[in-house]
PDB file of N, CA and C in Angstrom:
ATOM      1  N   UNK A   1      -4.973  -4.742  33.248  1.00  0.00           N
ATOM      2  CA  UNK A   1      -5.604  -5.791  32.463  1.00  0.00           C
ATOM      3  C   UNK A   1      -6.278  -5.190  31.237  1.00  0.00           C
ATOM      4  N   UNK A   2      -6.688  -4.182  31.338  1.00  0.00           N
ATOM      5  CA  UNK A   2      -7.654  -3.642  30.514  1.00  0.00           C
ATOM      6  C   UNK A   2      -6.327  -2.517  29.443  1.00  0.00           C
ATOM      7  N   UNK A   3      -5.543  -2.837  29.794  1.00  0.00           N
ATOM      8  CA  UNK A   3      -4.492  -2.332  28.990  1.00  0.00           C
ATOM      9  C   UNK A   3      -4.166  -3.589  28.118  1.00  0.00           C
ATOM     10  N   UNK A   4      -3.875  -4.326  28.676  1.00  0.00           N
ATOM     11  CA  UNK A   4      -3.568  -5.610  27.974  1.00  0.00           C
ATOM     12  C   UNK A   4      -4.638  -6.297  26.782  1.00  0.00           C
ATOM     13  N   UNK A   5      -5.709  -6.342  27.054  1.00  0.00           N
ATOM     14  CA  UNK A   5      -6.991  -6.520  26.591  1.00  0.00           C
ATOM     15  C   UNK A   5      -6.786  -5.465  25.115  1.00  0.00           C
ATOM     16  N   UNK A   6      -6.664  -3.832  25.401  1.00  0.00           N
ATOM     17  CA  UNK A   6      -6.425  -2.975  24.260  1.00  0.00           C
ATOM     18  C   UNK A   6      -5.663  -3.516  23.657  1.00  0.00           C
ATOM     19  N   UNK A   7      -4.326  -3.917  24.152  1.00  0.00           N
ATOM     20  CA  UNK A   7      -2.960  -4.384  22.819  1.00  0.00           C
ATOM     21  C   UNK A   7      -3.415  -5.794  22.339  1.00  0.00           C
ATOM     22  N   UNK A   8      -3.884  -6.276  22.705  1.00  0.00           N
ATOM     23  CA  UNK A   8      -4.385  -8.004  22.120  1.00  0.00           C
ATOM     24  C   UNK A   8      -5.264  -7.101  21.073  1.00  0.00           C
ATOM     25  N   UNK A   9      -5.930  -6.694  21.423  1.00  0.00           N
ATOM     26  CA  UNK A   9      -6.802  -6.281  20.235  1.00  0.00           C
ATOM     27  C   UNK A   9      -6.672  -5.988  19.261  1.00  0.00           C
ATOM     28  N   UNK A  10      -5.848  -4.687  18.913  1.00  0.00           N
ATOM     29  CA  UNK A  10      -4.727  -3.737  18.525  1.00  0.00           C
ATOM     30  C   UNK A  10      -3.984  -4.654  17.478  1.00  0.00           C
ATOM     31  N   UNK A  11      -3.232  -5.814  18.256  1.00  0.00           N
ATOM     32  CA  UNK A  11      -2.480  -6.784  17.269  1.00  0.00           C
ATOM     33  C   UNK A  11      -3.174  -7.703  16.953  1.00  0.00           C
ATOM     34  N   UNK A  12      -4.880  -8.088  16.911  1.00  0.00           N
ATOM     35  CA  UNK A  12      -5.161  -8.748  16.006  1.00  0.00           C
ATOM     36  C   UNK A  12      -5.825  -8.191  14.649  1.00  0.00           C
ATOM     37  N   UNK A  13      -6.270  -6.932  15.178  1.00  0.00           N
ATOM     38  CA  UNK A  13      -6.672  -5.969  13.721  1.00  0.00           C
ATOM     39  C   UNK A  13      -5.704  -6.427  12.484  1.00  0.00           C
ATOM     40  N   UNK A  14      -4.272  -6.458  12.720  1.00  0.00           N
ATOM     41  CA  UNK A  14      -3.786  -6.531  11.133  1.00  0.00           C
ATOM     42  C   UNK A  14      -3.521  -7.758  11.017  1.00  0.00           C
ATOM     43  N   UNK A  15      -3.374  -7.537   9.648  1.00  0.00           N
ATOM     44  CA  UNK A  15      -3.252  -8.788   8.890  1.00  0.00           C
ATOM     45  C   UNK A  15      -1.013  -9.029   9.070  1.00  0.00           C
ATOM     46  N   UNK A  16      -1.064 -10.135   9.198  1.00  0.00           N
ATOM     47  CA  UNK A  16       0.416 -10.976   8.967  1.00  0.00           C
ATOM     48  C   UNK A  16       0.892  -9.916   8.226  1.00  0.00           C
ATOM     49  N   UNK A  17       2.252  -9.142   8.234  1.00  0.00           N
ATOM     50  CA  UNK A  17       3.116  -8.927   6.791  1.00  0.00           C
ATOM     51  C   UNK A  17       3.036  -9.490   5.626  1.00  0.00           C
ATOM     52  N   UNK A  18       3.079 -10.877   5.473  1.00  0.00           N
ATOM     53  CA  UNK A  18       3.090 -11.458   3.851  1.00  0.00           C
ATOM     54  C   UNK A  18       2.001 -10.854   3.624  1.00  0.00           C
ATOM     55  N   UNK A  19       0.417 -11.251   4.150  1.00  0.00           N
ATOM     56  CA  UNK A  19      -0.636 -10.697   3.368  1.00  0.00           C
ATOM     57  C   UNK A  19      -1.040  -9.505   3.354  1.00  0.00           C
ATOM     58  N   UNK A  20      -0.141  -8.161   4.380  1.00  0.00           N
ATOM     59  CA  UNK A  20      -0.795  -7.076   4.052  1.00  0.00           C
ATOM     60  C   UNK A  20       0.223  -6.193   2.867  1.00  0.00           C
ATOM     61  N   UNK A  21       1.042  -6.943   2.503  1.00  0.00           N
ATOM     62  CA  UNK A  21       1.803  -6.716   1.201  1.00  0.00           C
ATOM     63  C   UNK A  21       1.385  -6.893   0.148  1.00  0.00           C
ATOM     64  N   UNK A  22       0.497  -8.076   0.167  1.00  0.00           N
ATOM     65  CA  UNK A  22       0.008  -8.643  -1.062  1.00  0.00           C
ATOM     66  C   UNK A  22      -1.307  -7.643  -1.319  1.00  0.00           C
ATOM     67  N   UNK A  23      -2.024  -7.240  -0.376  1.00  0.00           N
ATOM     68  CA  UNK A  23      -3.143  -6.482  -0.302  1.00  0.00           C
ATOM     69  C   UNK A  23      -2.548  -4.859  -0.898  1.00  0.00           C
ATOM     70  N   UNK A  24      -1.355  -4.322  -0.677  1.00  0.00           N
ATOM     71  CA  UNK A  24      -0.799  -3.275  -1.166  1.00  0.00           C
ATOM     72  C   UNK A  24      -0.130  -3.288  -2.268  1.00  0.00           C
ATOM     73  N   UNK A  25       0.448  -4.404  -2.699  1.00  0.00           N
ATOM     74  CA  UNK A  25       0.649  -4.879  -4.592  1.00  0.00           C
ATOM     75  C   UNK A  25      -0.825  -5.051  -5.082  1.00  0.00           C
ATOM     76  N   UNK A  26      -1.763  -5.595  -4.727  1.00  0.00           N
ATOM     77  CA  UNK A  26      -2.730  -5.694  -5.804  1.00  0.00           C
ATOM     78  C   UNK A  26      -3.396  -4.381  -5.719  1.00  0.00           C
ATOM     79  N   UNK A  27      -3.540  -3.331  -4.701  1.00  0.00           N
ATOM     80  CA  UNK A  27      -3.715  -1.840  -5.138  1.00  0.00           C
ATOM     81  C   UNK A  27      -3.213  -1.491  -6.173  1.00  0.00           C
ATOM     82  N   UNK A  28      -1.680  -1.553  -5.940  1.00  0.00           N
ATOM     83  CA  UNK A  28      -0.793  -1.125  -6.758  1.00  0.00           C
ATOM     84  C   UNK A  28      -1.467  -1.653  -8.198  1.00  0.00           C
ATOM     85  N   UNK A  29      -1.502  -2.689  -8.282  1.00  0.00           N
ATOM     86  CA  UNK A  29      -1.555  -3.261  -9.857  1.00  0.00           C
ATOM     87  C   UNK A  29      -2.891  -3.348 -10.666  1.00  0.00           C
ATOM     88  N   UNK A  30      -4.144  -2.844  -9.321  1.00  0.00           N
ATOM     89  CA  UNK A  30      -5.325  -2.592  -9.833  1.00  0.00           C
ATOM     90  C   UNK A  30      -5.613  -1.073  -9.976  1.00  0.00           C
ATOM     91  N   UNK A  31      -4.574  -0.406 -10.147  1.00  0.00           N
ATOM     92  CA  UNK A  31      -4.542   1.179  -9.932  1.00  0.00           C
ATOM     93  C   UNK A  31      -4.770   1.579 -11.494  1.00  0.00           C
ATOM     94  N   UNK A  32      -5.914   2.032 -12.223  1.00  0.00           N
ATOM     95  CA  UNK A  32      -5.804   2.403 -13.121  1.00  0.00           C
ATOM     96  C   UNK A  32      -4.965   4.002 -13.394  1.00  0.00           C
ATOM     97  N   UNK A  33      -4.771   5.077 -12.346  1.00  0.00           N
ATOM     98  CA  UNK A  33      -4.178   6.105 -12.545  1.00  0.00           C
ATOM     99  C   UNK A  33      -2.380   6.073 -12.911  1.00  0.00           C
ATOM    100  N   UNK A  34      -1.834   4.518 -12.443  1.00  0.00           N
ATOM    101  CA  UNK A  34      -0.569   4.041 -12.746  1.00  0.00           C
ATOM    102  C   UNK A  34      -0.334   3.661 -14.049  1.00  0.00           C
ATOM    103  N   UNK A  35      -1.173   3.043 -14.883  1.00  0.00           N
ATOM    104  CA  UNK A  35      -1.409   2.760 -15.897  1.00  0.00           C
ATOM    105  C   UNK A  35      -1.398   4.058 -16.668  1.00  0.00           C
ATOM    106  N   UNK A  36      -2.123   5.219 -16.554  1.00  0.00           N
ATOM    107  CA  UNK A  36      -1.922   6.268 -17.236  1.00  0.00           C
ATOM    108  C   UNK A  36      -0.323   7.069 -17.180  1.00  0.00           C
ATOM    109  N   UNK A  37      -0.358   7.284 -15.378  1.00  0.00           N
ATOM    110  CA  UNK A  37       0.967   7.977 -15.087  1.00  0.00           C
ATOM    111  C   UNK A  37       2.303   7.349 -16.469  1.00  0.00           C
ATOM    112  N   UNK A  38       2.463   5.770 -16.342  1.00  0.00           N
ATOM    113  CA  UNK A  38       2.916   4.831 -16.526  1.00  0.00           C
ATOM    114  C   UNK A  38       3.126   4.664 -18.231  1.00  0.00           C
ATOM    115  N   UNK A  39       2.172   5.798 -18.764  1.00  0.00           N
ATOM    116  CA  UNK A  39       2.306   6.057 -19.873  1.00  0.00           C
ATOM    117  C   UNK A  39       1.629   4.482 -20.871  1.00  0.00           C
ATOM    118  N   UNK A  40       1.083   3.517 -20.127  1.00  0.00           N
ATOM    119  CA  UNK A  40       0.803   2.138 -20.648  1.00  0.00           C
ATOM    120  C   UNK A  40       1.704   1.353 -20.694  1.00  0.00           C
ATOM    121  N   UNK A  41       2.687   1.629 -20.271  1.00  0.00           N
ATOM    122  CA  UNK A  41       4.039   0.490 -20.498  1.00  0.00           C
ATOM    123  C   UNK A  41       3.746  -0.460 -19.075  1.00  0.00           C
ATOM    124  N   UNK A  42       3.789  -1.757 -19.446  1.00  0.00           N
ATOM    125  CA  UNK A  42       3.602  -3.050 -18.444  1.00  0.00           C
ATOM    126  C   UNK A  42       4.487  -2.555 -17.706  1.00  0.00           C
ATOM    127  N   UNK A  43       4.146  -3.043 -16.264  1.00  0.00           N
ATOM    128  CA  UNK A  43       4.603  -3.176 -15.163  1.00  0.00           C
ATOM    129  C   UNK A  43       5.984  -4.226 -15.262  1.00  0.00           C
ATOM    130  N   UNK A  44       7.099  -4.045 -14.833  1.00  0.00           N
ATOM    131  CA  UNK A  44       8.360  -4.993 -14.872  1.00  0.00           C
ATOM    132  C   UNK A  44       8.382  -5.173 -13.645  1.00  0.00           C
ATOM    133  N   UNK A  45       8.768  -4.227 -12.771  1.00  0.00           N
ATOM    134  CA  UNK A  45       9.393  -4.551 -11.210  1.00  0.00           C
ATOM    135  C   UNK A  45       8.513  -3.868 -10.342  1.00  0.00           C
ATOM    136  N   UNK A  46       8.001  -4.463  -8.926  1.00  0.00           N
ATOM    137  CA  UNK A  46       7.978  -3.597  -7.678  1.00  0.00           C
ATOM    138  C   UNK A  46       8.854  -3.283  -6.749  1.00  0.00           C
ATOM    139  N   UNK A  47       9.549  -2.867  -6.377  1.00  0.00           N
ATOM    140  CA  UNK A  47      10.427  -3.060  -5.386  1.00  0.00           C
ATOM    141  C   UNK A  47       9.945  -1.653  -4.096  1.00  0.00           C
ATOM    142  N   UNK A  48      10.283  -2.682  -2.982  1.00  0.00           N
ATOM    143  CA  UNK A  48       9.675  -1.675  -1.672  1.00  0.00           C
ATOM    144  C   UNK A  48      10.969  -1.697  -0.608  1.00  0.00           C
ATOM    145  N   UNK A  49      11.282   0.218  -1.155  1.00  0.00           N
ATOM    146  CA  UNK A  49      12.834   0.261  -0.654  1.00  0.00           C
ATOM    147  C   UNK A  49      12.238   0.541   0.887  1.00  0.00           C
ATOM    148  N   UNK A  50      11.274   0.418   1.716  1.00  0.00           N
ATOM    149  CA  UNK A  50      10.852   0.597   2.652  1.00  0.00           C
ATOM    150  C   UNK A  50       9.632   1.094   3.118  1.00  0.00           C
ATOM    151  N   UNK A  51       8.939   1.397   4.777  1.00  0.00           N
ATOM    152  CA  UNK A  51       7.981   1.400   4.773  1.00  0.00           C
ATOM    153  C   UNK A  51       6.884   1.662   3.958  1.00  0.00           C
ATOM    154  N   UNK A  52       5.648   1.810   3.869  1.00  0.00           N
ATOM    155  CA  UNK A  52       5.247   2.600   2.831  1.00  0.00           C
ATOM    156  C   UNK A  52       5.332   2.638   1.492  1.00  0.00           C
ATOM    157  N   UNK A  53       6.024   2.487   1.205  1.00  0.00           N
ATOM    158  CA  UNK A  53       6.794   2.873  -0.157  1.00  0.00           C
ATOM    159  C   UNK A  53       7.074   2.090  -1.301  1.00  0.00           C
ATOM    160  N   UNK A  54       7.032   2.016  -2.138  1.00  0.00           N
ATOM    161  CA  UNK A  54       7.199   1.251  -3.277  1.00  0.00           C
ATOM    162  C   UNK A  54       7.604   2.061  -4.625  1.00  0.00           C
ATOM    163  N   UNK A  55       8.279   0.979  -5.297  1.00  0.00           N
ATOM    164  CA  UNK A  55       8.735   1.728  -6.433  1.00  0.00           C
ATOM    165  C   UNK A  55       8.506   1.193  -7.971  1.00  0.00           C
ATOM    166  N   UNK A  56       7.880   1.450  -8.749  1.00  0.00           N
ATOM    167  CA  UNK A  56       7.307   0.462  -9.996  1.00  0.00           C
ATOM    168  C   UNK A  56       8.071   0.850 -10.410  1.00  0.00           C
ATOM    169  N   UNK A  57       8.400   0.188 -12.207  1.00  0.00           N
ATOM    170  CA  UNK A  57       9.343   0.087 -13.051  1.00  0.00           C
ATOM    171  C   UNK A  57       8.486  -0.616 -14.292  1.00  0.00           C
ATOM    172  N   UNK A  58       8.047   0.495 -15.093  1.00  0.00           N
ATOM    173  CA  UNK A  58       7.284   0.169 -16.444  1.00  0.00           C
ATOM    174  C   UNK A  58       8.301   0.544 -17.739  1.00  0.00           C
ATOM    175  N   UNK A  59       8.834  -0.510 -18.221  1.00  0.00           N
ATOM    176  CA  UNK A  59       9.678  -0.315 -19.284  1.00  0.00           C
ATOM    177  C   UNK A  59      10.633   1.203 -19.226  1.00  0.00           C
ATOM    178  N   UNK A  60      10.720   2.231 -19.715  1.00  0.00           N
ATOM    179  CA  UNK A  60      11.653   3.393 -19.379  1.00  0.00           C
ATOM    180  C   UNK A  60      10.832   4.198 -18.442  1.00  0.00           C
ATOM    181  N   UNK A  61      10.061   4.044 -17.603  1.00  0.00           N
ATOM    182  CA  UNK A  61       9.406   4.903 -16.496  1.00  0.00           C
ATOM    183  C   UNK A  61       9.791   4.185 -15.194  1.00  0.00           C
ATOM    184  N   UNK A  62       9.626   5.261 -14.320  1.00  0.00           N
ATOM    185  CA  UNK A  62       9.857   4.775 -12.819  1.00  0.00           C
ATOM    186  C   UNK A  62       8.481   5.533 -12.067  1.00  0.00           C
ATOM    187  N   UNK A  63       8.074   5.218 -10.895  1.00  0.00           N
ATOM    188  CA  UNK A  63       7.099   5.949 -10.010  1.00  0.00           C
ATOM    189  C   UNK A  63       7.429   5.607  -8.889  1.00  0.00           C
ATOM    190  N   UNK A  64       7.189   6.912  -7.957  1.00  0.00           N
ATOM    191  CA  UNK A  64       7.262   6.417  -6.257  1.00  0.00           C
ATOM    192  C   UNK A  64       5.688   6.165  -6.058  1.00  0.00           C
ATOM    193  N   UNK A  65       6.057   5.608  -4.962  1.00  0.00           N
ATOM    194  CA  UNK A  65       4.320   4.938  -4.602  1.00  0.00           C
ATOM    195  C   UNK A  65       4.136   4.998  -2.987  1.00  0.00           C
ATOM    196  N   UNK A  66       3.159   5.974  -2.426  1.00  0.00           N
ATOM    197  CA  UNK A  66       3.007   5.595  -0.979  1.00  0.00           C
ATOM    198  C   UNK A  66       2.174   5.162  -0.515  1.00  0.00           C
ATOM    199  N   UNK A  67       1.848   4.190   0.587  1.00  0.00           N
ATOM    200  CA  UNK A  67       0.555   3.580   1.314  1.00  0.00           C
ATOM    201  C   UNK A  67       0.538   4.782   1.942  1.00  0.00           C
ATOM    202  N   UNK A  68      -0.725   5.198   2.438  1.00  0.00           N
ATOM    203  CA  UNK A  68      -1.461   6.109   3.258  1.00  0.00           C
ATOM    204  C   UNK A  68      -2.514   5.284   3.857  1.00  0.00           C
ATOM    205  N   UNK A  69      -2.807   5.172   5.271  1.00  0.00           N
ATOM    206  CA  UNK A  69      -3.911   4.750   6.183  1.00  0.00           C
ATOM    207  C   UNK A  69      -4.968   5.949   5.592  1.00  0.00           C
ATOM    208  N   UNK A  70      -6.206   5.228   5.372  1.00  0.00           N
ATOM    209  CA  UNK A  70      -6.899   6.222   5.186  1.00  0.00           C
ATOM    210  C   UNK A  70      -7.755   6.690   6.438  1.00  0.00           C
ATOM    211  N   UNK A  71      -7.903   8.177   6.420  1.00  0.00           N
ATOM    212  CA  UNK A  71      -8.269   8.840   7.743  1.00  0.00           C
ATOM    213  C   UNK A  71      -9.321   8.309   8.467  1.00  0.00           C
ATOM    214  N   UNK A  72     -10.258   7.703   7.628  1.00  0.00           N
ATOM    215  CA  UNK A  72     -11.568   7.239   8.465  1.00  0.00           C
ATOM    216  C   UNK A  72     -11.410   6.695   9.436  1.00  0.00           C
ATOM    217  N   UNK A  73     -10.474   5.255   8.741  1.00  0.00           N
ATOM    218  CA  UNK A  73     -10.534   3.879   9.608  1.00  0.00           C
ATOM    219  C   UNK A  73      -9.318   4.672  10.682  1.00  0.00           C
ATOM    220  N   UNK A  74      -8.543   5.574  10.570  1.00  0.00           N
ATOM    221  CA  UNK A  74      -7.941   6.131  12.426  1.00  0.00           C
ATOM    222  C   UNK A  74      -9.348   6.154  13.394  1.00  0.00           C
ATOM    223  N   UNK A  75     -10.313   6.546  13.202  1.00  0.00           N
ATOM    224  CA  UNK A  75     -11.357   7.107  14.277  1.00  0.00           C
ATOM    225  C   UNK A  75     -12.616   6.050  14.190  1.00  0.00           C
ATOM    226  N   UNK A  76     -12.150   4.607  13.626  1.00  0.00           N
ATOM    227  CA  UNK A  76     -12.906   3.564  13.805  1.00  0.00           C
ATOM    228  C   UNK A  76     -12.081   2.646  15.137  1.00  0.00           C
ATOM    229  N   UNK A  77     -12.999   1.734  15.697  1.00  0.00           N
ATOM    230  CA  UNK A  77     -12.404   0.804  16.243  1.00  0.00           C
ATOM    231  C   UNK A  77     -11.909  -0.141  15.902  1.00  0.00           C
ATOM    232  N   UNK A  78     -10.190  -0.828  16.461  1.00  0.00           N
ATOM    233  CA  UNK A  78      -9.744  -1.842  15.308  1.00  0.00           C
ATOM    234  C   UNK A  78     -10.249  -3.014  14.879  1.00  0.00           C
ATOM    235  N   UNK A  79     -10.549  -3.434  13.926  1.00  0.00           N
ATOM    236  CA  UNK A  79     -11.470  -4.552  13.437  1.00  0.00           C
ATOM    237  C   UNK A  79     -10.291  -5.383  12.782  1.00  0.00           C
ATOM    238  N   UNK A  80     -10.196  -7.100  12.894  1.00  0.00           N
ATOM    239  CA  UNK A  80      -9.596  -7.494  12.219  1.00  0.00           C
ATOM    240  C   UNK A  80      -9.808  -7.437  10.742  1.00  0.00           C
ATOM    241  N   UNK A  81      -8.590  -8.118  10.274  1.00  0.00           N
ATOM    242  CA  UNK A  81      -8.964  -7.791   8.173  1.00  0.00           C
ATOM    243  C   UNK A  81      -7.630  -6.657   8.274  1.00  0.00           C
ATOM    244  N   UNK A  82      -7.573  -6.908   6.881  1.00  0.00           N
ATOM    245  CA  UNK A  82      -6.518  -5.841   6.156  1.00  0.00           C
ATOM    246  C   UNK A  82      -6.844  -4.150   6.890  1.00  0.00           C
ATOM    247  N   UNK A  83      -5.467  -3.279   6.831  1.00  0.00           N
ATOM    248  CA  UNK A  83      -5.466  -2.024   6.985  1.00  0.00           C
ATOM    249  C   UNK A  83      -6.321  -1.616   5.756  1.00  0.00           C
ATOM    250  N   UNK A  84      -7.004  -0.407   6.555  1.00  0.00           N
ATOM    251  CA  UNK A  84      -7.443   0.488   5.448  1.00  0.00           C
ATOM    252  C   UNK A  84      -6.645   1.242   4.829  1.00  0.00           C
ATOM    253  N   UNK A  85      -6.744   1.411   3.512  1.00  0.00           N
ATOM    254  CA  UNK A  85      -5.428   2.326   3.445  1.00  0.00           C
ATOM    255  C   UNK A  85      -5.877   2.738   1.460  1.00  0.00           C
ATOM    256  N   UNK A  86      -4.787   3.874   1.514  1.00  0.00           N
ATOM    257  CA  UNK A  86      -4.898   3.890  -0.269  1.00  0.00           C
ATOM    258  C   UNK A  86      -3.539   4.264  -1.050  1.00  0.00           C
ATOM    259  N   UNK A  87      -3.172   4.382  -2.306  1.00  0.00           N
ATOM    260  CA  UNK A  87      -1.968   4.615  -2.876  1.00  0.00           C
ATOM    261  C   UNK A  87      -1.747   5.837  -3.169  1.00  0.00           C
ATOM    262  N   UNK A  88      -0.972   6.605  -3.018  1.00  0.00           N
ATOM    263  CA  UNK A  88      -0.700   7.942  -3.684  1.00  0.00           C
ATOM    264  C   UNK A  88       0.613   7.579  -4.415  1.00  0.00           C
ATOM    265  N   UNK A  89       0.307   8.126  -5.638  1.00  0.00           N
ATOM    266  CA  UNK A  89       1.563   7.395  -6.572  1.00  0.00           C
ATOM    267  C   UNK A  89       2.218   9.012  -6.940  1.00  0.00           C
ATOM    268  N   UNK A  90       3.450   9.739  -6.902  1.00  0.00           N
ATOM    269  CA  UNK A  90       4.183  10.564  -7.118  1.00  0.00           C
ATOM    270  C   UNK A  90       4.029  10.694  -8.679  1.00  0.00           C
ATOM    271  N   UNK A  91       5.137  11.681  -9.384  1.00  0.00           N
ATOM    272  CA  UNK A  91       5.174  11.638 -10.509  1.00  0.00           C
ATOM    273  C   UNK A  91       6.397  10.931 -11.322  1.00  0.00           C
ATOM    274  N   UNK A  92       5.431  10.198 -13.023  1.00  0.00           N
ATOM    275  CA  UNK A  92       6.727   9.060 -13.550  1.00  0.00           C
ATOM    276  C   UNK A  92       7.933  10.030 -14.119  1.00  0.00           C
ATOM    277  N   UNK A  93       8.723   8.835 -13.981  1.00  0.00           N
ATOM    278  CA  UNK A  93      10.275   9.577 -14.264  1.00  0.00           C
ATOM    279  C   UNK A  93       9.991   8.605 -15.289  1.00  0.00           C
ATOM    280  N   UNK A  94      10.364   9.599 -16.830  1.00  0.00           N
ATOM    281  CA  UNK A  94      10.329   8.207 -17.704  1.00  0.00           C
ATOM    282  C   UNK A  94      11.592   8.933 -19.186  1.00  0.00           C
ATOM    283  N   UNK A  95      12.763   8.007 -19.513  1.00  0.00           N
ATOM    284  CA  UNK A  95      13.503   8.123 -20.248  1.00  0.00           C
ATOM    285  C   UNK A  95      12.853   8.395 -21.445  1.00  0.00           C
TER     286      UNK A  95
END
């Protein structure tokens, strides 16, 4: 029972897919270090070829983009609300 009790829990910490996407695009798009990487060229496309991961598209630049859980919230107890988490954005590929 008390196993069961843990996984109920467990799966109410996160948020739905639609909204913990939306919570990882508006990182993305409130990221001022993308904006620099990004050289200032507007944002065109996100596309998320999978977990984690995302891929912007600022006029002739590209960037990889990863969600990372951030370490704290591992050694907290799960609380509902969005994952904790932050962006590590790779380096732009830009024509």
């Amino acid at each position: 029972a008390l196993l069961l009790l843990t996984a109920a829990a467990a799966a109410r910490a996160a948020l739905p897919p639609y909204w913990q996407r939306l919570e990882e695009i508006k990182a993305i798009l409130d990221s001022n270090e993308l904006s620099e990487k990004l050289q200032g060229h507007p944002i065109d496309r996100i596309e998320r070829p999978g977990d984690d991961f995302y891929r912007v598209q600022a006029g002739p630049c590209s960037l990889d983009i990863r969600i990372v859980d951030d370490p704290a919230s591992s050694t907290k107890p799960a609380m509902p609300g969005p994952r904790s988490f932050h962006i590590e954005a790779g380096k732009a590929a830009c024509r």
